[in-house]
C-alpha atoms as a PDB file:
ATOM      1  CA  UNK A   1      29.287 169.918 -27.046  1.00  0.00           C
ATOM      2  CA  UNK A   2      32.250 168.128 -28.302  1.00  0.00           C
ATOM      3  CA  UNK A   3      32.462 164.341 -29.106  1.00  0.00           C
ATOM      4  CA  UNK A   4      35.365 164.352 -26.697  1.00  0.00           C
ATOM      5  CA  UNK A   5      33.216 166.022 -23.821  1.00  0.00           C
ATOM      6  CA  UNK A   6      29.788 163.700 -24.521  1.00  0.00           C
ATOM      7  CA  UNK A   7      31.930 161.069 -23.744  1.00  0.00           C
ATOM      8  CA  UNK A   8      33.821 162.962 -20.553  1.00  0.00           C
ATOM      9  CA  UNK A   9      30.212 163.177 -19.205  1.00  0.00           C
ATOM     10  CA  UNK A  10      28.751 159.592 -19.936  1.00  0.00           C
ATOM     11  CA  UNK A  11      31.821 158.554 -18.279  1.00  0.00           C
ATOM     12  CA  UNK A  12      31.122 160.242 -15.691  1.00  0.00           C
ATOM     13  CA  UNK A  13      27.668 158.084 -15.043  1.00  0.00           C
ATOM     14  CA  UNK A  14      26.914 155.314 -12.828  1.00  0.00           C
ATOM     15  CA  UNK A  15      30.036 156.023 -10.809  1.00  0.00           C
ATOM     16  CA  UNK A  16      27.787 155.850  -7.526  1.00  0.00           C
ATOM     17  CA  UNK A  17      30.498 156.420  -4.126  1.00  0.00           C
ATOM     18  CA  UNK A  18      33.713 156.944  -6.471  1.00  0.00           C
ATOM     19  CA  UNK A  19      31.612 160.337  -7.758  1.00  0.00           C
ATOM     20  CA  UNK A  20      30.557 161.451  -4.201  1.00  0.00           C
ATOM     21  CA  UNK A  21      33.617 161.088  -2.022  1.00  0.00           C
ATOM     22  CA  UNK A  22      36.442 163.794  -2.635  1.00  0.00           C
ATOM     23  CA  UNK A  23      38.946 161.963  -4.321  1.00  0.00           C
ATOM     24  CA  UNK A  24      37.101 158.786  -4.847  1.00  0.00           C
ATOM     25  CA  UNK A  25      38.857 155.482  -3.659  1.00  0.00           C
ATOM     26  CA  UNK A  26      40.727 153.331  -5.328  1.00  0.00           C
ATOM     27  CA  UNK A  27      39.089 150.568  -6.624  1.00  0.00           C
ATOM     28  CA  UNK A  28      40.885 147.314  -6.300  1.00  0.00           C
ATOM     29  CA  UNK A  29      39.092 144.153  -7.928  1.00  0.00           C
ATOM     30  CA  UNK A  30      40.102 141.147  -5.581  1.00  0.00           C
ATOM     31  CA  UNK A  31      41.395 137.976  -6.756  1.00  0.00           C
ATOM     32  CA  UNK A  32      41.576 134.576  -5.363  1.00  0.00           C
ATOM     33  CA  UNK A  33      45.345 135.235  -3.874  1.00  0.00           C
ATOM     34  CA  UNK A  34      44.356 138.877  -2.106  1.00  0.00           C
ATOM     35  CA  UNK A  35      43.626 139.435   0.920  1.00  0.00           C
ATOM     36  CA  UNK A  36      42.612 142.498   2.039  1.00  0.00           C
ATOM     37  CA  UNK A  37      43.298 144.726   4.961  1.00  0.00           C
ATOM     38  CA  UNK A  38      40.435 145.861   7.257  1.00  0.00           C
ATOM     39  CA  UNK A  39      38.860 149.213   7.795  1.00  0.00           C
ATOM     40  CA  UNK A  40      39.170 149.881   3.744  1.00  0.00           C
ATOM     41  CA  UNK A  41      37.316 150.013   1.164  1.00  0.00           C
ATOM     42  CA  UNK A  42      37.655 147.529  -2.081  1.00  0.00           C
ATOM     43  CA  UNK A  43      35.886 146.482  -5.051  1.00  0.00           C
ATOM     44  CA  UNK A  44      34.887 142.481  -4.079  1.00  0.00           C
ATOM     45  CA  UNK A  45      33.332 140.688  -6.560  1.00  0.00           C
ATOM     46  CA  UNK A  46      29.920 139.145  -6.158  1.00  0.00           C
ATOM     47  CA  UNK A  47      30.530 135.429  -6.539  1.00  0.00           C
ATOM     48  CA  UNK A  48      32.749 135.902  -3.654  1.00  0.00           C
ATOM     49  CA  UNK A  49      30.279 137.329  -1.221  1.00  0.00           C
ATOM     50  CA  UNK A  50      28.057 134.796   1.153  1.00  0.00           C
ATOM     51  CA  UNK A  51      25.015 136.052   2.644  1.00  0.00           C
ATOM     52  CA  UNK A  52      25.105 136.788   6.718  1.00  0.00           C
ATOM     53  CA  UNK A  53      23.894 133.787   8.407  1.00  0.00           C
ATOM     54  CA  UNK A  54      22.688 136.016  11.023  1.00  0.00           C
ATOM     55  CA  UNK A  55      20.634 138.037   9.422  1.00  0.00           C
ATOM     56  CA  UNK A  56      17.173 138.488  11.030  1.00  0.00           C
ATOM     57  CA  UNK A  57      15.141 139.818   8.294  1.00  0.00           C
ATOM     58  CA  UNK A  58      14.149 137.042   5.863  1.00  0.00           C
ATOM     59  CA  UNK A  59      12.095 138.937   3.415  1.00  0.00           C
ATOM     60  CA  UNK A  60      12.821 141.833   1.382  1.00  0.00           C
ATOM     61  CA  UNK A  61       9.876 143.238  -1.351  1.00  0.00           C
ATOM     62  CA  UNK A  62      10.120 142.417  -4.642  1.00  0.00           C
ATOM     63  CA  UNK A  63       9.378 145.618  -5.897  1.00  0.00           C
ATOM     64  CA  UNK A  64      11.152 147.708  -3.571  1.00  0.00           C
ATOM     65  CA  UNK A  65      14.397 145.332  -4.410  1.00  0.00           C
ATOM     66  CA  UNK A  66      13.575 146.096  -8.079  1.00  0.00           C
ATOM     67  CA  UNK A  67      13.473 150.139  -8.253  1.00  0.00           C
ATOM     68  CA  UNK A  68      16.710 149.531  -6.172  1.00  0.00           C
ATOM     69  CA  UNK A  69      18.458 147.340  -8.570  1.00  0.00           C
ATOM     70  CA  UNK A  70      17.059 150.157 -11.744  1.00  0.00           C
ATOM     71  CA  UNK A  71      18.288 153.115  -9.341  1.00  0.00           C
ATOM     72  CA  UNK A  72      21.761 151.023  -8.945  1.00  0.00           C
ATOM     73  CA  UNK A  73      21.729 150.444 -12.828  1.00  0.00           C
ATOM     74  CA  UNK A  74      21.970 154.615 -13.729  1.00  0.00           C
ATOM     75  CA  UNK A  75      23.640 156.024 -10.502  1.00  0.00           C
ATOM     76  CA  UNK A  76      25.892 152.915  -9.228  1.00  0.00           C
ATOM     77  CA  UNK A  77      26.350 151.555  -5.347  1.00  0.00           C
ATOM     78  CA  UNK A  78      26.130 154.944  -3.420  1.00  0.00           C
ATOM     79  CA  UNK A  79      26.801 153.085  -0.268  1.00  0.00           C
ATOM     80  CA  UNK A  80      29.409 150.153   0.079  1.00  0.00           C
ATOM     81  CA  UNK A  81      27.894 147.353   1.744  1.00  0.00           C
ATOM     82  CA  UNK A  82      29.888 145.948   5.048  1.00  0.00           C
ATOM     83  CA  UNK A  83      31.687 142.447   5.034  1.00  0.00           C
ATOM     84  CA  UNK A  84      34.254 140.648   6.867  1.00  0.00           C
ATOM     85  CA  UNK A  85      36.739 138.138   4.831  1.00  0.00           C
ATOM     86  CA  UNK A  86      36.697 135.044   5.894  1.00  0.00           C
ATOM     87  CA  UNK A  87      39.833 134.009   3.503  1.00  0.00           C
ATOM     88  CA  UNK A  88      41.729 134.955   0.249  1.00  0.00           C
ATOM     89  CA  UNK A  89      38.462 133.777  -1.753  1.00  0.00           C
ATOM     90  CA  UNK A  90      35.472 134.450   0.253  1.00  0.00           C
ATOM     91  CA  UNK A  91      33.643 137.316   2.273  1.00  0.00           C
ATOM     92  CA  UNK A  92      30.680 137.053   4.380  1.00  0.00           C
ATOM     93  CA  UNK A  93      28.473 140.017   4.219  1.00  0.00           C
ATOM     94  CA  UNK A  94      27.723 141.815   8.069  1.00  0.00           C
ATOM     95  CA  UNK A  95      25.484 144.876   6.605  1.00  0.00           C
ATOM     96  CA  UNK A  96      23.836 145.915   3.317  1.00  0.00           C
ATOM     97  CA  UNK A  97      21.936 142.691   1.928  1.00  0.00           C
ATOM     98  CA  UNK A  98      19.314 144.683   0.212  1.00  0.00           C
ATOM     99  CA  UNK A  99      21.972 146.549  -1.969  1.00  0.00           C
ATOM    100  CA  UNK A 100      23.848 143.078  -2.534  1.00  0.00           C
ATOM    101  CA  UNK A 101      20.510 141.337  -3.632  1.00  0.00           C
ATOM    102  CA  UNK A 102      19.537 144.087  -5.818  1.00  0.00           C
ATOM    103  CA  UNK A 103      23.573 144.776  -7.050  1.00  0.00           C
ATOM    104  CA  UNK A 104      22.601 141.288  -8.307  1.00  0.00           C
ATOM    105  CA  UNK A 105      19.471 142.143  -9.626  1.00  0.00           C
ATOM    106  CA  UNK A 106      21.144 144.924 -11.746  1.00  0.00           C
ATOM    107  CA  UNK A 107      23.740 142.351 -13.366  1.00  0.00           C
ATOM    108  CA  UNK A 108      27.122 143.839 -11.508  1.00  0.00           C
ATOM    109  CA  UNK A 109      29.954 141.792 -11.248  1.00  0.00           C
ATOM    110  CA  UNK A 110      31.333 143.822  -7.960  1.00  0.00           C
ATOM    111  CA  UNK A 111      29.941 146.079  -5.550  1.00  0.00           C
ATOM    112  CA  UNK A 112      32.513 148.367  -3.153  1.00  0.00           C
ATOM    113  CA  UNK A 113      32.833 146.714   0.078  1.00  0.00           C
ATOM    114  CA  UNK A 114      33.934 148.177   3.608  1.00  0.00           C
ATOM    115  CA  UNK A 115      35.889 145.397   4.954  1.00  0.00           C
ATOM    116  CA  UNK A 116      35.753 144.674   9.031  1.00  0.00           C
ATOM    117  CA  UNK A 117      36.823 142.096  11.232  1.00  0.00           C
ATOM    118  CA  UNK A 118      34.018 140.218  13.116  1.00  0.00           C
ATOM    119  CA  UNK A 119      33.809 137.312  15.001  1.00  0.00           C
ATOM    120  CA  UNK A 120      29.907 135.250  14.766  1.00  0.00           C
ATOM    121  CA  UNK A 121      28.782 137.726  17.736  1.00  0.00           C
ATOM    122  CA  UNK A 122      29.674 140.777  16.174  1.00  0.00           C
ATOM    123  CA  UNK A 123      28.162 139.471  13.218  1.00  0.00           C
ATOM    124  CA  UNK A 124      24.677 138.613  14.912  1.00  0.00           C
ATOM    125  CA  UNK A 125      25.081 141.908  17.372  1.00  0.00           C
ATOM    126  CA  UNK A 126      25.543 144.302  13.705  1.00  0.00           C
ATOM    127  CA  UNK A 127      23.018 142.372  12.219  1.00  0.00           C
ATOM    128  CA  UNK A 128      20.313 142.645  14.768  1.00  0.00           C
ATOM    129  CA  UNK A 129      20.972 146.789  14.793  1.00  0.00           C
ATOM    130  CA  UNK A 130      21.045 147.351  11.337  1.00  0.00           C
ATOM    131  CA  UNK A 131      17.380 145.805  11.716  1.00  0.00           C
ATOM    132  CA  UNK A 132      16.356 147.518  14.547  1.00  0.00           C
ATOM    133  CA  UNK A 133      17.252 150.816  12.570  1.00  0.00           C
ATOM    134  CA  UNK A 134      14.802 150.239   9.866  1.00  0.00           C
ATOM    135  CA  UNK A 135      12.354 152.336   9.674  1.00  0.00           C
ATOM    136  CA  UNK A 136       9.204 149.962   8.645  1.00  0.00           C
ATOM    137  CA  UNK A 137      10.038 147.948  11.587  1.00  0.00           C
ATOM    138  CA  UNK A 138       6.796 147.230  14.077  1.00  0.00           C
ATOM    139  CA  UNK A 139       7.215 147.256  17.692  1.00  0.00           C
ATOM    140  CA  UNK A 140       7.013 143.577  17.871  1.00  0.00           C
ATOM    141  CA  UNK A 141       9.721 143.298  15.413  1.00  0.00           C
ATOM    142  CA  UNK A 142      11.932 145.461  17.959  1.00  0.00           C
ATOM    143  CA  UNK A 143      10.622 143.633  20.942  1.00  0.00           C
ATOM    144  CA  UNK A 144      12.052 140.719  19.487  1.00  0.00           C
ATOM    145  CA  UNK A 145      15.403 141.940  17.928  1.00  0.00           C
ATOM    146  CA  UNK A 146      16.215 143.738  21.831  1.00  0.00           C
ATOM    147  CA  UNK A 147      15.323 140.471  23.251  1.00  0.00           C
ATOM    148  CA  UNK A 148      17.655 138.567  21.119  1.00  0.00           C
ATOM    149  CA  UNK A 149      20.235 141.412  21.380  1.00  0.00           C
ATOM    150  CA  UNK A 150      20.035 140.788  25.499  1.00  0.00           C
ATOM    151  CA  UNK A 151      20.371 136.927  25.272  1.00  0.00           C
ATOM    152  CA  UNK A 152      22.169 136.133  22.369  1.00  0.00           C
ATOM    153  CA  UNK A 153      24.754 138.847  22.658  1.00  0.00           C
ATOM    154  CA  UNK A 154      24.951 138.858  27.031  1.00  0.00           C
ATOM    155  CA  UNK A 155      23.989 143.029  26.836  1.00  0.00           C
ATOM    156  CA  UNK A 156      22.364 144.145  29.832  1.00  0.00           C
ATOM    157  CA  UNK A 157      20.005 146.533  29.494  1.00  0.00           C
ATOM    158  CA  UNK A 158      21.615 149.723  29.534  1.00  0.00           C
ATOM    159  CA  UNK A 159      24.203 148.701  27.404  1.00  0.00           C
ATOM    160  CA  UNK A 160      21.523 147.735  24.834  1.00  0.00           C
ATOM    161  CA  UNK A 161      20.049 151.246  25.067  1.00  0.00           C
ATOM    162  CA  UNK A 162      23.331 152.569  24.320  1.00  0.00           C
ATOM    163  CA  UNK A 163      23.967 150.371  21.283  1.00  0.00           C
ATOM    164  CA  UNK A 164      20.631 150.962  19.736  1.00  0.00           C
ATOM    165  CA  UNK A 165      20.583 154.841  20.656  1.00  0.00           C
ATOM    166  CA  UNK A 166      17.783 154.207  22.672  1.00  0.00           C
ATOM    167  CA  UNK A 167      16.183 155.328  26.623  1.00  0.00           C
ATOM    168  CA  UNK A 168      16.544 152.590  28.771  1.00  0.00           C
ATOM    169  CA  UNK A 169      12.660 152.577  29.500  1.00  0.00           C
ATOM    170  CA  UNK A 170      12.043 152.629  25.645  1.00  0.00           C
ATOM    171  CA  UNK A 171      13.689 149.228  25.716  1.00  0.00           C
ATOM    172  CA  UNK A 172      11.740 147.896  28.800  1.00  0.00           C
ATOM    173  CA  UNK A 173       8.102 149.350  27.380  1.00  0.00           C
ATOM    174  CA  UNK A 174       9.268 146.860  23.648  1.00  0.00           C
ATOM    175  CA  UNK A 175      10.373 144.058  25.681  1.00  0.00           C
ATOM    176  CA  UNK A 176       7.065 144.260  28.013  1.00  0.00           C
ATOM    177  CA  UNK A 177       5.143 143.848  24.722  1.00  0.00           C
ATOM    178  CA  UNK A 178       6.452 140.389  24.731  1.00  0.00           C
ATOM    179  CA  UNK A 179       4.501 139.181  27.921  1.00  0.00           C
ATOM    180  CA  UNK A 180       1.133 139.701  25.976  1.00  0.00           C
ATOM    181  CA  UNK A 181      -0.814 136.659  24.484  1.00  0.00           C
ATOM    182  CA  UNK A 182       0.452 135.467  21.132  1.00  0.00           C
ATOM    183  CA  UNK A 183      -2.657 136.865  19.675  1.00  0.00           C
ATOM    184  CA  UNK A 184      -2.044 140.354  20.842  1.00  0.00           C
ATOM    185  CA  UNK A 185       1.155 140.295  19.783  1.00  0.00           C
ATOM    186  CA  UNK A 186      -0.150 139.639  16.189  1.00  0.00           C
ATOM    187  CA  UNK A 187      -2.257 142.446  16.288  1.00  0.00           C
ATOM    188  CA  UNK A 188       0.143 144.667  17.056  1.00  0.00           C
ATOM    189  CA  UNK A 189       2.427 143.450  14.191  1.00  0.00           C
ATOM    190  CA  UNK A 190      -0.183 143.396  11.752  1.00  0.00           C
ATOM    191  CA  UNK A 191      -0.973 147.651  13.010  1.00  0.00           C
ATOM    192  CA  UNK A 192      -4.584 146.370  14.717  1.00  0.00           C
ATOM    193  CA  UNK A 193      -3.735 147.986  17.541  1.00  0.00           C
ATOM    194  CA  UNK A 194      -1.259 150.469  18.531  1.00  0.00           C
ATOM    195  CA  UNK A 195       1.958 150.113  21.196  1.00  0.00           C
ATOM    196  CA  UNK A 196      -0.111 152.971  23.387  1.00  0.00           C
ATOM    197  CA  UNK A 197      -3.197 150.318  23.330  1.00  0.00           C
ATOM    198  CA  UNK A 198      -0.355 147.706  24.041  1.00  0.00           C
ATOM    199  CA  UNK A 199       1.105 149.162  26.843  1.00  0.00           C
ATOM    200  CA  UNK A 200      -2.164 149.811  28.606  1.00  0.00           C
ATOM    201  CA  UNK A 201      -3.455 146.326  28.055  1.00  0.00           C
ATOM    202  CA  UNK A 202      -0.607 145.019  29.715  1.00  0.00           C
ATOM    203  CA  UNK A 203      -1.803 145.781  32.970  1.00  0.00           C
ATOM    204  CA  UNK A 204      -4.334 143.803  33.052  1.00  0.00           C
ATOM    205  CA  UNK A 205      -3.272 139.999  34.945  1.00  0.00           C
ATOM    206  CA  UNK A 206      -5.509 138.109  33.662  1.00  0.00           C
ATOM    207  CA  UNK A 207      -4.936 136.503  30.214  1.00  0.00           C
ATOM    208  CA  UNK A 208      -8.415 136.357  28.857  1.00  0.00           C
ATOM    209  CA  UNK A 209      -9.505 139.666  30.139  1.00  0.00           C
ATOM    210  CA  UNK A 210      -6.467 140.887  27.762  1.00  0.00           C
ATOM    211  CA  UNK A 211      -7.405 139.071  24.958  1.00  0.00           C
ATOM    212  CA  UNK A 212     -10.985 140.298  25.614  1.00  0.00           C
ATOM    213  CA  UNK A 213     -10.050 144.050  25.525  1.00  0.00           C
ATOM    214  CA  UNK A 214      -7.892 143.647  22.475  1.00  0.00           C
ATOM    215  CA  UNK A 215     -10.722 142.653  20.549  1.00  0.00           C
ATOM    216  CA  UNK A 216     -13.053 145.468  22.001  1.00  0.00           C
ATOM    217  CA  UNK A 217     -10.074 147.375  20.627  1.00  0.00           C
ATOM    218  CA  UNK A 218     -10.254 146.034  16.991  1.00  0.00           C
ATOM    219  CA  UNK A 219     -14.210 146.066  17.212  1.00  0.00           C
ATOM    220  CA  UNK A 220     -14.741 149.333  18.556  1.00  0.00           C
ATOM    221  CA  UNK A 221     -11.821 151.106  17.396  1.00  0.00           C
ATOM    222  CA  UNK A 222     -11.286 152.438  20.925  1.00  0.00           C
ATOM    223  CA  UNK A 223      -8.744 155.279  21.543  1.00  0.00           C
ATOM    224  CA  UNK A 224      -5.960 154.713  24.220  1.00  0.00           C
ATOM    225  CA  UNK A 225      -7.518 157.122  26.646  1.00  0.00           C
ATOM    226  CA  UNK A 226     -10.713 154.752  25.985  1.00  0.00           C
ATOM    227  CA  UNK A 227      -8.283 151.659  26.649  1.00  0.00           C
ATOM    228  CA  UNK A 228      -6.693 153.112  30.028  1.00  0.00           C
ATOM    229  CA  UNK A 229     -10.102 153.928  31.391  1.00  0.00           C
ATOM    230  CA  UNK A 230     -11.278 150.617  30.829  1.00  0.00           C
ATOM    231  CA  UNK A 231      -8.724 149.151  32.022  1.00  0.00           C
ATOM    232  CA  UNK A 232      -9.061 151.066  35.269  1.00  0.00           C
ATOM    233  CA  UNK A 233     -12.226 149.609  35.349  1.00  0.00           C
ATOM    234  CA  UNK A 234     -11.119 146.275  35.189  1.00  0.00           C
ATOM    235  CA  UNK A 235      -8.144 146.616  37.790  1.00  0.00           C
ATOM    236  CA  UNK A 236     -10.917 148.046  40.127  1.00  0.00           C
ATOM    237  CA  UNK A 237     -13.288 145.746  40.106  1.00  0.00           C
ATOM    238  CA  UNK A 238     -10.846 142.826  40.170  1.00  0.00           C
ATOM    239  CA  UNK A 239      -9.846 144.255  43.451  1.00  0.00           C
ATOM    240  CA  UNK A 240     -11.394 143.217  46.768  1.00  0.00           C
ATOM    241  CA  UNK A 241     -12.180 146.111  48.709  1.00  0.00           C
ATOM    242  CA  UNK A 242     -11.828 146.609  52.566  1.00  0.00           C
ATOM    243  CA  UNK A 243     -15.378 147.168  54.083  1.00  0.00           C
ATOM    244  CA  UNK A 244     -13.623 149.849  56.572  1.00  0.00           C
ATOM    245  CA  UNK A 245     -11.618 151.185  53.453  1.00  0.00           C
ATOM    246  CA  UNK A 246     -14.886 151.446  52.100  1.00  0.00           C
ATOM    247  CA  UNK A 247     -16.347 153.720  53.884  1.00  0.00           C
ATOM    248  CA  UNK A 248     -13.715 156.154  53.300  1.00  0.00           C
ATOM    249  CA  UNK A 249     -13.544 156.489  49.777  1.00  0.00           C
ATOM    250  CA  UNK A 250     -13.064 160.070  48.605  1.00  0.00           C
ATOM    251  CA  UNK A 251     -15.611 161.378  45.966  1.00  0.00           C
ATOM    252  CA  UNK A 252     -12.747 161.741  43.387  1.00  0.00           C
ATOM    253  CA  UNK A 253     -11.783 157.818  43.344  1.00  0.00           C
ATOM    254  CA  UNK A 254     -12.424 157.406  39.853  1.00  0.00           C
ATOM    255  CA  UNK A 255      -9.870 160.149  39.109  1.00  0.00           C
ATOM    256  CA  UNK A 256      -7.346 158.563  41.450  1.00  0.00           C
ATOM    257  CA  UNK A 257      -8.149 155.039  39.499  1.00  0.00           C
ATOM    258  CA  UNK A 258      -7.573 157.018  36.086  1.00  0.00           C
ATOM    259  CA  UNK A 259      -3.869 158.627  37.493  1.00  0.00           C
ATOM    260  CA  UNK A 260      -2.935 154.983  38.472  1.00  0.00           C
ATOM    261  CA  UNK A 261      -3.458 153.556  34.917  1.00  0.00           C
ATOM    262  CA  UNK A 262      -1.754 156.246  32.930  1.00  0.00           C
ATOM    263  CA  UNK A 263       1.239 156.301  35.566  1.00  0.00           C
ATOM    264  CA  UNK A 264       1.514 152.303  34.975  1.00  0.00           C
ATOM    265  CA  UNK A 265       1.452 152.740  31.481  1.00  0.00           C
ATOM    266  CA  UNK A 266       4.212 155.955  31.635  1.00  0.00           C
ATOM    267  CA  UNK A 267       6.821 154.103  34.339  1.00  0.00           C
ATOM    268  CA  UNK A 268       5.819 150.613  32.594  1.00  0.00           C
ATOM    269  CA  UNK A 269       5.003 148.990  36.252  1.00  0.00           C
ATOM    270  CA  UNK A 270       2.072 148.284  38.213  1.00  0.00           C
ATOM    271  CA  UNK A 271       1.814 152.109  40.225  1.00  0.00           C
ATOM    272  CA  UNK A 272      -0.335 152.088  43.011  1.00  0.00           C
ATOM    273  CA  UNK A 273      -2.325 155.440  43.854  1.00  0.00           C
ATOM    274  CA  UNK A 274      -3.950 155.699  47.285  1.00  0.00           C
ATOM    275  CA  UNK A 275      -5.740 158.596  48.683  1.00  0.00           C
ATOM    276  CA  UNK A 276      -7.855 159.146  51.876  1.00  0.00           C
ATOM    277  CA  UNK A 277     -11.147 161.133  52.121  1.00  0.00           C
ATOM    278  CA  UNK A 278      -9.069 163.778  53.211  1.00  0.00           C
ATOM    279  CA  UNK A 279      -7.638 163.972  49.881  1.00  0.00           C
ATOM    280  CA  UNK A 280      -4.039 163.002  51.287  1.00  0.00           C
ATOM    281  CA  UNK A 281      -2.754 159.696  50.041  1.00  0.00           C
ATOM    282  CA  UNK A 282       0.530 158.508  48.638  1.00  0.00           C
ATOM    283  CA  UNK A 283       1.801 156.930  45.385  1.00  0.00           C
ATOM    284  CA  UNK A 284       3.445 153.737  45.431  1.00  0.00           C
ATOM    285  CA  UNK A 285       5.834 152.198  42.413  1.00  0.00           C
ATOM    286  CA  UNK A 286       7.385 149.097  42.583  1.00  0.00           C
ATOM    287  CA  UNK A 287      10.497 147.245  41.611  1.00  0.00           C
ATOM    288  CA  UNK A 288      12.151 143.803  41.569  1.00  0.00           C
ATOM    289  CA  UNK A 289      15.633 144.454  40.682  1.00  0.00           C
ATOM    290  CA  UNK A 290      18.500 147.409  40.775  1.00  0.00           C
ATOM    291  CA  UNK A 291      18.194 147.167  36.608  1.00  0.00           C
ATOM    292  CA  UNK A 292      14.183 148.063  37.144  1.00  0.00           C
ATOM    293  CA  UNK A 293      14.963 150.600  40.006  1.00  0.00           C
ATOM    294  CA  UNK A 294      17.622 153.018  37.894  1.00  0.00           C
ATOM    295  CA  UNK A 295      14.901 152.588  34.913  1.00  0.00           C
ATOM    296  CA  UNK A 296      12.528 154.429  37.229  1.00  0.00           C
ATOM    297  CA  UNK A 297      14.899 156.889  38.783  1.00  0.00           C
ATOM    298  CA  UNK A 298      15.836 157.741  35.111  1.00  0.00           C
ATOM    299  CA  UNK A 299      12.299 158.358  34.184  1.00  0.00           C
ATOM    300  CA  UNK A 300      12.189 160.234  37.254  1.00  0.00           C
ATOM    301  CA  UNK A 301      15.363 162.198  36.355  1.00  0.00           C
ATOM    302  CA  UNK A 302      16.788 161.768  39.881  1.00  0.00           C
ATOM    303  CA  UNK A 303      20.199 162.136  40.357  1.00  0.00           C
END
């Protein structure tokens, strides 16, 4: 290989996005008099990037950040990071915080930027669904970024499943999560317990009943079909029965109780199952809004 070649190909290194995209883009370095137009790509430099004050995630490994920074080091910023500009000298970033941090880490003076405009509840609303799209995230981490997503950014519910690619009644079973006991909640985020445990124990009314099964879950490590029938068992004997209603229970009752919790957990609403000795009965499944009545007619696919 020729002197002249060897140095075509070192060249050639650590070019990251410039080497992937046909034709590259042309890298402009800003300076404190440019501003730049949106929807393009530019070269910012680092000192003139603040970090996203809406940003949701607050820790980032140490280790991970490292191997990104070294991976950064040899093959470049594959993927520009997203920012708006707030003026001639400054940018605030909107996406990509890891690959700032770690651009850092790696001792680069710029990092290619996609430049958008944003006002603070795009900023929060981008923020929030970049987070959600992680894939380490646990449920009560998404619980809490849809429920923040609905208040903070005025989304109704369907319009959050749309932003977040996302059923409707995917978003209702997270946000349900967030009814359980603090404690519960923890043990869900820490992987104690799973969101099919979750979603079962959430039929139970009573607090401490809740908090009782969760830690029969933890002790016992009890399967969710182990969960539902216990919680079955609970619902029924929390219930008062009707002496006449008594007398005509149907031998297969406790399969009756067993469809009622698994259609609660499915629909993510209290479902009530009743059946005569006869073996007739009907199902009943409640709502308290239009929002909670086109959640169930979508699980039902009526149209």
């Amino acid at each position: 290989m020729s002197d002249n070649s060897a140095k075509k190909k070192a060249g050639g290194l650590g070019r990251g996005l410039n080497a992937l995209i046909s034709g590259g883009y042309e890298q402009r370095k800003s300076d404190s008099s440019t501003l730049h137009e949106v929807n393009t790509i530019a070269e910012i430099k680092l000192t003139q990037i603040e970090t996203n004050p809406f940003q949701p995630r607050t820790h980032f490994d140490q280790v991970a950040l490292e191997e990104l920074a070294e991976s950064i080091r040899i093959q470049g910023i594959i993927q520009p990071i997203t920012v708006r500009q707030l003026n001639a000298e400054a940018y605030q970033l909107i996406s990509g915080e890891r690959r700032f941090q770690a651009a850092k880490l790696a001792g680069l003076e710029s990092i290619p930027a996609y430049i958008r405009k944003a006002d603070d509840q795009q900023m929060l609303e981008m923020a929030l669904i970049e987070n959600i799209q992680r894939e380490n995230l646990n449920a009560i981490e998404i619980a809490l970024s849809y429920q923040r997503l609905l208040s903070e950014c005025n989304l109704k519910q369907e319009e959050l499943g749309d932003r977040v690619g996302k059923k409707r009644t995917t978003v209702t079973n997270y946000l349900r999560l967030l009814k359980l006991p603090p404690d519960i909640q923890i043990g869900i985020r820490d992987n104690m317990i799973s969101m099919g445990h979750a979603r079962a124990v959430i039929n139970i009314d009573d607090v401490e009943k809740q908090l009782e099964v969760y830690r029969k879950i933890v002790n016992e490590e009890l399967s969710v079909r182990k969960v539902e029938e216990l919680v079955r068992k609970i619902n029924q004997e929390n219930k008062k029965p009707d002496p006449q209603t008594k007398l005509d229970l149907h031998p297969f009752e406790n399969e009756v109780k067993r469809v009622e919790t698994r259609l609660s957990s499915y629909f993510g609403t209290r479902i009530q199952v009743k059946a005569s000795a006869e073996g007739k009965g009907e199902i009943k499944i409640p709502f308290v809004s239009v929002d909670e009545l086109n959640r169930i007619l979508e699980i039902l696919n009526y149209s």
